[in-house]
C-alpha atoms as a PDB file:
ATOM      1  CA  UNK A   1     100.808 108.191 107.588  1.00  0.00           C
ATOM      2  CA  UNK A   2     103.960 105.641 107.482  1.00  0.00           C
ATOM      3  CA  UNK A   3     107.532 105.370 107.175  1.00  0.00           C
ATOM      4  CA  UNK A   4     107.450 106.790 103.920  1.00  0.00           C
ATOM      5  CA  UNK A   5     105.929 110.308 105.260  1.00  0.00           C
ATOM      6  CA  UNK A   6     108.592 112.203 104.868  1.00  0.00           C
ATOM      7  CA  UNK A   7     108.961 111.455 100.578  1.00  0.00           C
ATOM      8  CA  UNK A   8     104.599 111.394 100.124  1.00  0.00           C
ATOM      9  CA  UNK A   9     105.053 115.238 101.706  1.00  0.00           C
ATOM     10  CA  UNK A  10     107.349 116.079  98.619  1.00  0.00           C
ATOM     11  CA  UNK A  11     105.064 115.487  96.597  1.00  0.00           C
ATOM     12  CA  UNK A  12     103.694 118.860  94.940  1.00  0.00           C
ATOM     13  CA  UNK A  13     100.045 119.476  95.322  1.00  0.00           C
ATOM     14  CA  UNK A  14      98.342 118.392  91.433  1.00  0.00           C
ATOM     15  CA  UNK A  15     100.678 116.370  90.170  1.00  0.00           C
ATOM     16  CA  UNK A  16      99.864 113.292  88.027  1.00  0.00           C
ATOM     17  CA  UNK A  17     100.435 110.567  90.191  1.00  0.00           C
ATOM     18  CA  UNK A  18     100.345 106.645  90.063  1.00  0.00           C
ATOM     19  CA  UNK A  19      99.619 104.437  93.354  1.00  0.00           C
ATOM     20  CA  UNK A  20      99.276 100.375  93.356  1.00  0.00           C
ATOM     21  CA  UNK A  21      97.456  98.445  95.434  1.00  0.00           C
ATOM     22  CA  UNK A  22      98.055  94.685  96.304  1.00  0.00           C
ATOM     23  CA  UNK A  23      96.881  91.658  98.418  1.00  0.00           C
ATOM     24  CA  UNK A  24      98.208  89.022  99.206  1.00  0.00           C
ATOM     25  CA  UNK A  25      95.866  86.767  96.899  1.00  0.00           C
ATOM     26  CA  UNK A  26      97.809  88.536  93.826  1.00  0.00           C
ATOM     27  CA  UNK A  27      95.053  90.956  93.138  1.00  0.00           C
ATOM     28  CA  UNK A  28      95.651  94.368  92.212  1.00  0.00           C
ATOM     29  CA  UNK A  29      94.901  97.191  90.875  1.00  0.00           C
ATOM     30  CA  UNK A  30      96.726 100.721  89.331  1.00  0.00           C
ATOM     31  CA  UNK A  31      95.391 104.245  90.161  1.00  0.00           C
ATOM     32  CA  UNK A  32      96.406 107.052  88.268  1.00  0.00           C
ATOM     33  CA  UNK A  33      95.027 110.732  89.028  1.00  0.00           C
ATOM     34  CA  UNK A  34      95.945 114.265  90.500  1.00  0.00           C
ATOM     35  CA  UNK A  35      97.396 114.499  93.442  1.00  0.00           C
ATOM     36  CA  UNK A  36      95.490 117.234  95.891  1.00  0.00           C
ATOM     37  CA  UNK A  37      97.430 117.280  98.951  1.00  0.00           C
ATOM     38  CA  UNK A  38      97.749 115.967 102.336  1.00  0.00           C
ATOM     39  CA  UNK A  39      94.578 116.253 103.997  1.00  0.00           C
ATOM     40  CA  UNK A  40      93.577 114.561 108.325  1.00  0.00           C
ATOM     41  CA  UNK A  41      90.501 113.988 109.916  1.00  0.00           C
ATOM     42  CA  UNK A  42      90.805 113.873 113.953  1.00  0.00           C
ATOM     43  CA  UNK A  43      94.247 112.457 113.640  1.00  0.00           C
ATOM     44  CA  UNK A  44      94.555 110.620 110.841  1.00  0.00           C
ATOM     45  CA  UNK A  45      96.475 111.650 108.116  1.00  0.00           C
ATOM     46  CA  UNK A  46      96.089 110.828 104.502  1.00  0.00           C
ATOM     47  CA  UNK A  47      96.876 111.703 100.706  1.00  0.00           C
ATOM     48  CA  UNK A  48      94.109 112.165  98.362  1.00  0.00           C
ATOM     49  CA  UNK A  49      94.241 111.679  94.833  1.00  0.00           C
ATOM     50  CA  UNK A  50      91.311 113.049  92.008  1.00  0.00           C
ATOM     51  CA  UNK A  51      91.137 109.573  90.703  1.00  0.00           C
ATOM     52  CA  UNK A  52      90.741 109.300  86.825  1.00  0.00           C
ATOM     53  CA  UNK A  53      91.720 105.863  85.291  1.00  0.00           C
ATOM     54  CA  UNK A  54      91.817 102.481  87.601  1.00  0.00           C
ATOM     55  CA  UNK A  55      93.526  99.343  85.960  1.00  0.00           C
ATOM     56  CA  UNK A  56      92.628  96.045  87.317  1.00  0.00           C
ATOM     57  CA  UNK A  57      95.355  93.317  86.430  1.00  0.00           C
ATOM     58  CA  UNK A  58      93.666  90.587  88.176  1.00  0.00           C
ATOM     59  CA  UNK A  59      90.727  88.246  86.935  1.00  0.00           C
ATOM     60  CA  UNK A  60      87.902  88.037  86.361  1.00  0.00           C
ATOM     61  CA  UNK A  61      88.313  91.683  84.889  1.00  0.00           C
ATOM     62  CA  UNK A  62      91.222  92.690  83.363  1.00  0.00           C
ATOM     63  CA  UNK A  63      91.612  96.051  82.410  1.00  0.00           C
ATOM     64  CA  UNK A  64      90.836  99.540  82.821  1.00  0.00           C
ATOM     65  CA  UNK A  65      87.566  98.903  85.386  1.00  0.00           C
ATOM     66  CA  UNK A  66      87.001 103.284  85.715  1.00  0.00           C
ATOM     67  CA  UNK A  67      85.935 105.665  83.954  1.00  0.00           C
ATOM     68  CA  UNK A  68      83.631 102.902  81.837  1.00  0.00           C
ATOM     69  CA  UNK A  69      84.709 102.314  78.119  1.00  0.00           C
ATOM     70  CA  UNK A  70      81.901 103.097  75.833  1.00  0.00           C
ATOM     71  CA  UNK A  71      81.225 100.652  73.648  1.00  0.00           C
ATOM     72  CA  UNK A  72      79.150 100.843  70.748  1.00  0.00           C
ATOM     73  CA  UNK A  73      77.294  97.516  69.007  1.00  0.00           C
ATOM     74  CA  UNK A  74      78.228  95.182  66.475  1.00  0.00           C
ATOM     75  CA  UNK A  75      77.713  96.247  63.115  1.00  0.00           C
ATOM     76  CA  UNK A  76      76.522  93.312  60.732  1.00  0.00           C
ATOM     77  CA  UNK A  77      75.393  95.626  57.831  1.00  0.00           C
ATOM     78  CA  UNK A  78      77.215  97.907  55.942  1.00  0.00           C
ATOM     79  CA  UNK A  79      76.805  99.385  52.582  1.00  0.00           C
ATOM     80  CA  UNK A  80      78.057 102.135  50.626  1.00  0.00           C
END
């Protein structure tokens, strides 16, 4: 995992968590979801997260990018 290993195993299994990610051409984007635990393939460890919103704060789309927002069309008549 990294240096950090020691606070991510704190972390109780479904909580509501919050991760950024960043490069260095200034994009990034916000994760929020439910933490499910630390899980390893082979020897590779990693947390997992039940994603449920993703924020993009970069161009071209700013945001919330997932789940899509429904939008409905344009309404040009209306009468009562």
């Amino acid at each position: 995992m990294t240096a950090l290993k020691e606070d991510f195993l704190k972390i109780p299994v479904n909580s509501k968590v919050a991760v950024i990610g960043a490069n260095f051409d200034m994009a990034s984007q916000v994760v929020k979801g439910t933490f499910t635990g630390i899980h390893s393939v082979e020897s590779i460890e990693y947390g997992l997260i039940d994603i449920e919103e993703i924020y993009n704060s970069s161009p071209p789309i700013v945001g919330k990018i997932y789940p899509e927002i429904e939008t409905r069309p344009k309404v040009n008549n209306f009468t009562l």
